[in-house]
Protein backbone atom coordinates (compact mmCIF):
# COMPACT_ATOMS: atom_id res chain seq x y z
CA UNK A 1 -6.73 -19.59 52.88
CA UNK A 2 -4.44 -16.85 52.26
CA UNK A 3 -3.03 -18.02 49.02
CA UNK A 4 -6.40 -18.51 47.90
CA UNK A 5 -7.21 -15.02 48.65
CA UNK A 6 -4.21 -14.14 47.30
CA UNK A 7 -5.02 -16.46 43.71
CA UNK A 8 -8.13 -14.38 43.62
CA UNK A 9 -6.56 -10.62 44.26
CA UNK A 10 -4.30 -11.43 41.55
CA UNK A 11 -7.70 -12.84 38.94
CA UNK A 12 -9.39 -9.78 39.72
CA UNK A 13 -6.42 -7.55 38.77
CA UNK A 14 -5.83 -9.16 35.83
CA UNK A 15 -9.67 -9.13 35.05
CA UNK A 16 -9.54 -5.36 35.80
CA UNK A 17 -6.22 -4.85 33.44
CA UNK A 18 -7.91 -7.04 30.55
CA UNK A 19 -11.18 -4.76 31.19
CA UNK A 20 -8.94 -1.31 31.00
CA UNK A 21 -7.24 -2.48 28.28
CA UNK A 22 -10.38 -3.36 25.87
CA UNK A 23 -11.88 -0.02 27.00
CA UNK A 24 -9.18 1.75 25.72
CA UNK A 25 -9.10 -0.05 23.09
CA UNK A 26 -12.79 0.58 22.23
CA UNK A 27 -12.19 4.35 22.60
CA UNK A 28 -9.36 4.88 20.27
CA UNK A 29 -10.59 2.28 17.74
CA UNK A 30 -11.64 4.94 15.26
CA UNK A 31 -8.14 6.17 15.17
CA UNK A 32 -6.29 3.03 14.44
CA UNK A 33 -5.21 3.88 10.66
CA UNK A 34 -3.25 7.38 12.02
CA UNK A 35 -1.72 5.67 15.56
CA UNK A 36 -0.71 2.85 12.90
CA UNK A 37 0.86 5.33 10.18
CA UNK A 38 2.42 7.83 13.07
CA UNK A 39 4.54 4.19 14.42
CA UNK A 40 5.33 3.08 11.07
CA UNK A 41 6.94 6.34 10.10
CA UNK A 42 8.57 6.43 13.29
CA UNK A 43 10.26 3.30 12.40
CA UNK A 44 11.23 4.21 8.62
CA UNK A 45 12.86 7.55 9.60
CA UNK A 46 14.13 6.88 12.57
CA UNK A 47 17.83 7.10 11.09
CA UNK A 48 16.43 10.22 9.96
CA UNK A 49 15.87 11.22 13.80
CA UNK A 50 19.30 10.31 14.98
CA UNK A 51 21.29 12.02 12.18
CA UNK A 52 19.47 15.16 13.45
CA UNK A 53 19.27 14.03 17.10
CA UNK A 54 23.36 13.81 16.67
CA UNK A 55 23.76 17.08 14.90
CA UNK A 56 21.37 18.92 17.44
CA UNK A 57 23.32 18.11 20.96
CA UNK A 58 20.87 15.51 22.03
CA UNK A 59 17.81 17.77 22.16
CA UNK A 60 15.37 15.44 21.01
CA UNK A 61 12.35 17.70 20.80
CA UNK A 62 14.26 19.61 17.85
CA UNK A 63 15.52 16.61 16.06
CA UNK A 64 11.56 15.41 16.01
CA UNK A 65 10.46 18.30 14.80
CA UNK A 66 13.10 18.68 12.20
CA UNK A 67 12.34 15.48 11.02
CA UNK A 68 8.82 16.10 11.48
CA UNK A 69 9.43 19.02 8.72
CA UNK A 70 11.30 16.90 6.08
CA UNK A 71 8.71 14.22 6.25
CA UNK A 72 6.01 16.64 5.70
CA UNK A 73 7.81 18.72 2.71
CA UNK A 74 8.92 15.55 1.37
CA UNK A 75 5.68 13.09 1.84
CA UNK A 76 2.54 14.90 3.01
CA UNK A 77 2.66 17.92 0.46
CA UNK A 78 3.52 15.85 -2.49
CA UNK A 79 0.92 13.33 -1.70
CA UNK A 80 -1.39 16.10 -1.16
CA UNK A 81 -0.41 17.72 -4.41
CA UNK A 82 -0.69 14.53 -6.39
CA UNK A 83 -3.87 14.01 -4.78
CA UNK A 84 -5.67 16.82 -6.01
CA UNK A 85 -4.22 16.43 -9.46
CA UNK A 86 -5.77 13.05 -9.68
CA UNK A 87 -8.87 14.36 -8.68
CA UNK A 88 -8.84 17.35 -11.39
CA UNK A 89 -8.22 14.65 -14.05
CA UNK A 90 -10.44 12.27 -13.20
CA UNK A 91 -12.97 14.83 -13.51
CA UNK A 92 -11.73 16.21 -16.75
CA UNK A 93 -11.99 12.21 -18.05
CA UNK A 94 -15.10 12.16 -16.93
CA UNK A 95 -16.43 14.85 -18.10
CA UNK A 96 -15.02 14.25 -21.95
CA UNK A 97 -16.14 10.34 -21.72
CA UNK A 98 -19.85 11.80 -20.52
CA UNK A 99 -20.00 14.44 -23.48
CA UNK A 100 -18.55 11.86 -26.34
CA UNK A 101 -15.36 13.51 -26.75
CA UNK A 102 -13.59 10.07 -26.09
CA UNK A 103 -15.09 7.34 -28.17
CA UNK A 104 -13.69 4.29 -27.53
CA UNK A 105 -15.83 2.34 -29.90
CA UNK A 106 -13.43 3.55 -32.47
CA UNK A 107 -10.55 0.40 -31.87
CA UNK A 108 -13.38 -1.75 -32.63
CA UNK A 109 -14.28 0.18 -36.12
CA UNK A 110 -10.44 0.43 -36.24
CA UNK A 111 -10.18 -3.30 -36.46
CA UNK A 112 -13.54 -4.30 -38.25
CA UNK A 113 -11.36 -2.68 -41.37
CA UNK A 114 -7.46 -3.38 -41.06
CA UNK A 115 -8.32 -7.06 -40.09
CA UNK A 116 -11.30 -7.94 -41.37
CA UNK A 117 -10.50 -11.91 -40.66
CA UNK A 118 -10.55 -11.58 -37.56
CA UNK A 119 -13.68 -9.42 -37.52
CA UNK A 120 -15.35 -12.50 -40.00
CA UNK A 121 -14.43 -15.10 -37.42
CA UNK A 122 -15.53 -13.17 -34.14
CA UNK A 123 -19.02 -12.77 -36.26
CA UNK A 124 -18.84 -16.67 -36.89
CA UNK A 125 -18.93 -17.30 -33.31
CA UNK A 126 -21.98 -15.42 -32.37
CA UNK A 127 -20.36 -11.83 -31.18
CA UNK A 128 -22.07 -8.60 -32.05
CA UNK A 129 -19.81 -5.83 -32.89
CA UNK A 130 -22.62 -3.60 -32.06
CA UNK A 131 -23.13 -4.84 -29.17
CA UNK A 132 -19.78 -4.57 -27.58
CA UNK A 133 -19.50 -0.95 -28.72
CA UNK A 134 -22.30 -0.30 -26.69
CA UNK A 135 -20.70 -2.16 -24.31
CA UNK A 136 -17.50 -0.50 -24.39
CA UNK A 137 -19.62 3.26 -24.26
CA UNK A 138 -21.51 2.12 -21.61
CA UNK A 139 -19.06 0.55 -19.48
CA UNK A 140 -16.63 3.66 -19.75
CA UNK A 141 -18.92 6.12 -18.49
CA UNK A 142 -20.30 3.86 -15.72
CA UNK A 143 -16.44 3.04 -14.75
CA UNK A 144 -15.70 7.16 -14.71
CA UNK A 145 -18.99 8.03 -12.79
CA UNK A 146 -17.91 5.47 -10.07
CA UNK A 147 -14.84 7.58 -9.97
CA UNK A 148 -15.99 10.63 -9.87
CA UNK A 149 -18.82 9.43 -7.78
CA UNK A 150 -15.55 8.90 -4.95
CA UNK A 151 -14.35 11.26 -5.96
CA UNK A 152 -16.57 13.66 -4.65
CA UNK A 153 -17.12 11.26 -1.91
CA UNK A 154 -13.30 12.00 -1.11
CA UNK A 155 -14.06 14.97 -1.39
CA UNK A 156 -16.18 15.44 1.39
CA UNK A 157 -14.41 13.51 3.62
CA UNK A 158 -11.25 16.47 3.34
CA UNK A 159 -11.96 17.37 6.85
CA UNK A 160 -11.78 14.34 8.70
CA UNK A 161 -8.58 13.06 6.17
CA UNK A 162 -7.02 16.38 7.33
CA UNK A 163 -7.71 15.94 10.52
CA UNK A 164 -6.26 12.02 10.40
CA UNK A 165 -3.19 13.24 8.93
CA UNK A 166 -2.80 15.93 11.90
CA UNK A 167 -3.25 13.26 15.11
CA UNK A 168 -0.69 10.69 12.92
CA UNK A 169 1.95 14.18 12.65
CA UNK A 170 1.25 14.90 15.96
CA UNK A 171 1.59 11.16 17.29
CA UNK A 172 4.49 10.67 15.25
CA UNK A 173 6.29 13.83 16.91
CA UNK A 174 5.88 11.71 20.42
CA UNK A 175 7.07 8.34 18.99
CA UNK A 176 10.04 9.81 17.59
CA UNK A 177 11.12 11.94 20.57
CA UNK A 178 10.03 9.38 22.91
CA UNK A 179 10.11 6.03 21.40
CA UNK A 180 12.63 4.69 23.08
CA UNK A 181 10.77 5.16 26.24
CA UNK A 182 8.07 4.10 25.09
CA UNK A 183 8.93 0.66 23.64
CA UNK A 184 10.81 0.19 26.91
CA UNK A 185 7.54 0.46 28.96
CA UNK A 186 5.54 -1.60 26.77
CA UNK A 187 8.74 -4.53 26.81
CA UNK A 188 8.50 -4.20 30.42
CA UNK A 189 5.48 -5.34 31.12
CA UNK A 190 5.51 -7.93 28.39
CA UNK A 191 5.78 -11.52 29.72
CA UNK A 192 9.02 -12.42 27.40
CA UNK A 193 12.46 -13.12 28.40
CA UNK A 194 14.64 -10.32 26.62
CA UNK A 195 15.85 -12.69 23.42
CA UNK A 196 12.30 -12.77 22.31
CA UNK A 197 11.35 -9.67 22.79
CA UNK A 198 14.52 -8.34 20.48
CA UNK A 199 13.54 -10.83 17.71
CA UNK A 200 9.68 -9.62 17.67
CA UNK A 201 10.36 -5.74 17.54
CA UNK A 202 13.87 -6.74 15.13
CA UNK A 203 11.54 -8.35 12.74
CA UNK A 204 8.74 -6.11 12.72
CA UNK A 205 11.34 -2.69 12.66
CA UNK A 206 12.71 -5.13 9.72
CA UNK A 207 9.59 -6.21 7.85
CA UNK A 208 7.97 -2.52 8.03
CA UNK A 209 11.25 -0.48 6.74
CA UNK A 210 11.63 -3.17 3.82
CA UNK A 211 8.04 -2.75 2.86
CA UNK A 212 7.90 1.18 2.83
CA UNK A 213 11.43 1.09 1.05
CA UNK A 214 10.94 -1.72 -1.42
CA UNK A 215 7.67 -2.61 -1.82
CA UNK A 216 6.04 1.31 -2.15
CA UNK A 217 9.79 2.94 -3.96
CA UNK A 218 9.07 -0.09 -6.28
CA UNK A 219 5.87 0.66 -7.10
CA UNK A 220 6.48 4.55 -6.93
CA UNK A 221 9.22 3.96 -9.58
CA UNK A 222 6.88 1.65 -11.85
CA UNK A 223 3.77 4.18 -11.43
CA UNK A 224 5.96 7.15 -12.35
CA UNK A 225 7.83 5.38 -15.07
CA UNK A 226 4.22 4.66 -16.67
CA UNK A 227 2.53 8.23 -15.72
CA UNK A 228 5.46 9.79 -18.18
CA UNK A 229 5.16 7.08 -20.80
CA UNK A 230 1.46 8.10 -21.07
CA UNK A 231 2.55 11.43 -20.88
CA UNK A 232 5.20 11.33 -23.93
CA UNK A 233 2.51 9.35 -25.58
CA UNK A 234 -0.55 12.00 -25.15
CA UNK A 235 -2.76 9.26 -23.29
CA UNK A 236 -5.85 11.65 -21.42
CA UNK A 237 -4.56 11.70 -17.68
CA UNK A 238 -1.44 10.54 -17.21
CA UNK A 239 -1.23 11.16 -13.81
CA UNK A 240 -4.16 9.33 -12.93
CA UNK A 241 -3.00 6.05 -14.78
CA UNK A 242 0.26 6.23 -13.29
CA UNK A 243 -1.36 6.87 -9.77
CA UNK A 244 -3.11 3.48 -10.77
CA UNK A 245 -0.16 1.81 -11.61
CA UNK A 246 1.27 2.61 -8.75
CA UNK A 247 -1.57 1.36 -6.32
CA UNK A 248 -1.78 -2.10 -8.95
CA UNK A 249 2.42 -2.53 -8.09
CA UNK A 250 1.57 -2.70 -4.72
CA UNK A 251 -0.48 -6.03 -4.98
CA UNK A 252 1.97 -8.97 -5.76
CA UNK A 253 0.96 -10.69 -9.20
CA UNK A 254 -1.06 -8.03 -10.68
CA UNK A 255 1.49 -5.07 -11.67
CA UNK A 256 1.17 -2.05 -13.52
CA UNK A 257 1.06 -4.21 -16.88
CA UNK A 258 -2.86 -4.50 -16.22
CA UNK A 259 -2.87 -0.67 -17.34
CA UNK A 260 0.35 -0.14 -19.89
CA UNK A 261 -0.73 -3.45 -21.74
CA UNK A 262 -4.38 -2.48 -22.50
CA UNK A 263 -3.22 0.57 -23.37
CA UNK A 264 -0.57 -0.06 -25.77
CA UNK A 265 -3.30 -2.72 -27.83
CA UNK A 266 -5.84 -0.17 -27.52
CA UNK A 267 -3.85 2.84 -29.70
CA UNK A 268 -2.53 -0.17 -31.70
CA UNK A 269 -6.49 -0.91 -32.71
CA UNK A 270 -6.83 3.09 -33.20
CA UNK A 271 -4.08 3.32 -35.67
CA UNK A 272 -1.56 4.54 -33.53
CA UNK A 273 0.67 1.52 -34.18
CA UNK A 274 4.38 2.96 -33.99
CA UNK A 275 2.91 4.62 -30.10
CA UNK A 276 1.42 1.54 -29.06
CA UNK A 277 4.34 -0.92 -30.09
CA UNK A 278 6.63 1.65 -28.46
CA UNK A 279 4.49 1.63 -25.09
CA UNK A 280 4.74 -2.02 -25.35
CA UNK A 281 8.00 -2.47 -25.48
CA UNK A 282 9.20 0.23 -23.11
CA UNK A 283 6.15 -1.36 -20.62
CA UNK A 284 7.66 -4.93 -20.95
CA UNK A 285 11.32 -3.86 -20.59
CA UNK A 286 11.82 -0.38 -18.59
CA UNK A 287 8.60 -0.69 -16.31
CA UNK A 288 9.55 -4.34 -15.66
CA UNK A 289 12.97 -3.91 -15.00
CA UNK A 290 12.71 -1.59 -12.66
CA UNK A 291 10.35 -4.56 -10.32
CA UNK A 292 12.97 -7.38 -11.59
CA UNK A 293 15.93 -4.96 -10.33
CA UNK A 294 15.11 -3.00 -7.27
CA UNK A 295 12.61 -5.31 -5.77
CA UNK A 296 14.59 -8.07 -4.59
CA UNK A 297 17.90 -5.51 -3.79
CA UNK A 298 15.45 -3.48 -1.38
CA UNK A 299 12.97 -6.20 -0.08
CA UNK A 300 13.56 -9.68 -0.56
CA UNK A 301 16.87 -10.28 1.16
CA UNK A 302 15.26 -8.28 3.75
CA UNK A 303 11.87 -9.54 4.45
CA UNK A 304 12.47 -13.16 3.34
CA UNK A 305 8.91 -13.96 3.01
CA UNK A 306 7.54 -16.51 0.48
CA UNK A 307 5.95 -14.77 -2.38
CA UNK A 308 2.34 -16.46 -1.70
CA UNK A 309 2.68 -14.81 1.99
CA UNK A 310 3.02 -11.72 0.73
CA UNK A 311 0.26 -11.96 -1.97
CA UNK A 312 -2.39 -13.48 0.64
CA UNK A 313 -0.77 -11.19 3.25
CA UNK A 314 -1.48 -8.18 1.45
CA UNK A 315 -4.76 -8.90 -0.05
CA UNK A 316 -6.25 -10.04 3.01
CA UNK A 317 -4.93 -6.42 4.69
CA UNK A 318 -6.03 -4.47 1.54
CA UNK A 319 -9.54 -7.09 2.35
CA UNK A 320 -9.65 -5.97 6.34
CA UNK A 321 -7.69 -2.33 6.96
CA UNK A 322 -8.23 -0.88 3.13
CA UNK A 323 -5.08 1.06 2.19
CA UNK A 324 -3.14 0.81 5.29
CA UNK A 325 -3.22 -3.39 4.97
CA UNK A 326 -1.02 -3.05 2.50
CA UNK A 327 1.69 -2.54 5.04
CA UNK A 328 -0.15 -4.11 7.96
CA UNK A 329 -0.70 -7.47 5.99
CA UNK A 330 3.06 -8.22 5.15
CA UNK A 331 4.06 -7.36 8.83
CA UNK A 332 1.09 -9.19 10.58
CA UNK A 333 2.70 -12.13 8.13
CA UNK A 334 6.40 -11.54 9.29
CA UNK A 335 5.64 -11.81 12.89
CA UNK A 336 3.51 -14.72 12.49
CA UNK A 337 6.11 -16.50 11.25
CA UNK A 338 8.99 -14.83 13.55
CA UNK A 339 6.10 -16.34 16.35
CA UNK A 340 6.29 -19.94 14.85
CA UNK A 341 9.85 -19.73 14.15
CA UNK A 342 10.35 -18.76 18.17
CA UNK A 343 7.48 -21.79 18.92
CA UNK A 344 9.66 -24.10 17.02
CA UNK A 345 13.08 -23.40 18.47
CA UNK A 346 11.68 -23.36 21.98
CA UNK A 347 9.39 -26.36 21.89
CA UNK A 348 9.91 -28.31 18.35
CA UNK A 349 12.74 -30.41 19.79
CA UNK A 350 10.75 -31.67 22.56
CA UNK A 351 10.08 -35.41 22.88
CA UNK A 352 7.41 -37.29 24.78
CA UNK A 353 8.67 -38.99 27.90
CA UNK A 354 8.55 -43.16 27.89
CA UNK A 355 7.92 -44.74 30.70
CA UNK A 356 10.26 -47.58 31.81
């Protein structure tokens, strides 16, 4: 009787922890993205912390707070900064598309007379030029009043994304001071023997630092590579394509090439061969390189993930979280398979007893 009363003490406390638990978890759920953002940067800069927490005497408050400083002067700001850029010349684009500054008809006039065989044979098979001029018009301005439409949209959110960014500086203050502590409380009460446990937060410290620092310099690199190329070659808004670029690097098999390409052809049709041949080639070879070089120094060795796990990984976060799955995919991914790898080690060996 009194282990039965003691089986059912022990239910109802864990009924009571599960109930506490999803509460919680209900409260904060509107402030997942800045609780997620405030741990990951905790875990990319934490090097960062202890170089400062070294220099400092131990006082960890200052070394978080230092730390805090460089990651705002050197993250939030320019983010900020290149934030509101994009926004200024997405409305300029908009604004010049709208009025019929830009016509972009003009590649198709362009090639109706410098290659009129291929014009002939497009007509043979049923395609109106007219048509896709209109098309083309059309299309453009509907494309740059969904943009400015979020635009504005962004906009208006300012408050609550400045208020995100504040609870994920503030957070990430804590986490750095007193992360230690506070991965130590949450092992504790984990029910893993102490191997495990090491593997799970090794891989996930591991996965998330190789994805900031490969996957997001990589793309950084390619984005900025292609902003000044557009630059140099006086394409409207350069730091809005390369901002593109940059968010197109991020998403395995797609690359920045779905902008530079296009691009290059489209001067080419407007009679701005020597730029467009030059884009092309500087596209294909600097752009590229700088994904074939860095990105398997800085994340491959590191992650060791198959390349359709991170594709599927990071679309289906991009699919569920928005922006933030494109970190929170890959990891979810890693310690899935750090999970199985664990499962298999532990129990994959195992054979069925035979009776005799």
């Amino acid at each position: 009787m009194k282990n039965g009363k003691s089986t059912a003490q022990n239910i109802s406390f864990i009924l009571l922890v599960l109930s506490a638990t999803l509460l919680f978890a209900w409260v904060i759920h509107g402030f997942v993205h800045p609780i997620f953002w405030a741990a990951l940067m905790a875990v990319v800069f934490h090097s960062l912390y202890g170089f400062f927490l070294r220099h400092v005497h131990n006082r960890a408050w200052l070394a978080s707070l230092l730390t805090l400083l460089i990651i705002v002067l050197g993250v939030v700001i320019p983010l900020g900064l290149l934030g509101l850029s994009v926004m200024h010349e997405s409305m300029s684009l908009y604004e010049r598309i709208s009025a019929g500054d830009i016509k972009l008809n003009k590649g198709i006039a362009y090639l109706e007379q410098s290659v009129p065989l291929l014009t002939e044979g497009m007509e043979k098979l049923g395609i109106d030029w007219e048509k896709i001029k209109q098309g083309l018009s059309q299309g453009a301005v509907q494309a740059s009043r969904y943009v400015a439409t979020n635009l504005v949209s962004i906009g208006q959110n300012t408050v609550r994304l400045g208020v995100m960014v504040a609870i994920a500086l503030y957070l990430l203050y804590f986490f750095l001071k007193d992360g230690e502590w506070l991965i130590g409380g949450i092992m504790r009460v984990i029910p893993l023997d102490p191997k495990r446990q090491q593997s799970l937060v090794g891989r996930f410290t591991q996965v998330s630092r190789a994805t900031i620092k490969g996957t997001f310099v990589v793309a950084i690199v390619q984005g900025g590579l292609g902003g000044i190329l557009f630059w140099v070659m006086g394409i409207q808004a350069p730091t809005l394509w390369g901002v593109v670029m940059t968010v197109l690097s991020l998403i395995p098999m797609l690359g920045s090439a779905l902008v530079w390409a296009p691009a290059g052809i489209i001067l080419i049709s407007l009679g701005s061969v020597f730029k467009g041949v030059v884009l092309l080639i500087l596209g294909s070879t600097l752009i590229g390189l700088a994904d074939n070089v860095l990105r398997p120094l800085l994340v491959g060795r590191e992650t060791r993930l198959p390349d359709y796990m991170v594709l599927i990984s990071t679309l289906g976060g991009l699919s569920v979280f928005g922006v933030s799955g494109l970190v929170i995919g890959p990891v979810a991914a890693a310690v899935f398979l750090t999970v199985w790898e664990m499962f298999g080690e532990e129990f994959g060996n195992l054979k069925p007893e035979t009776s005799g």
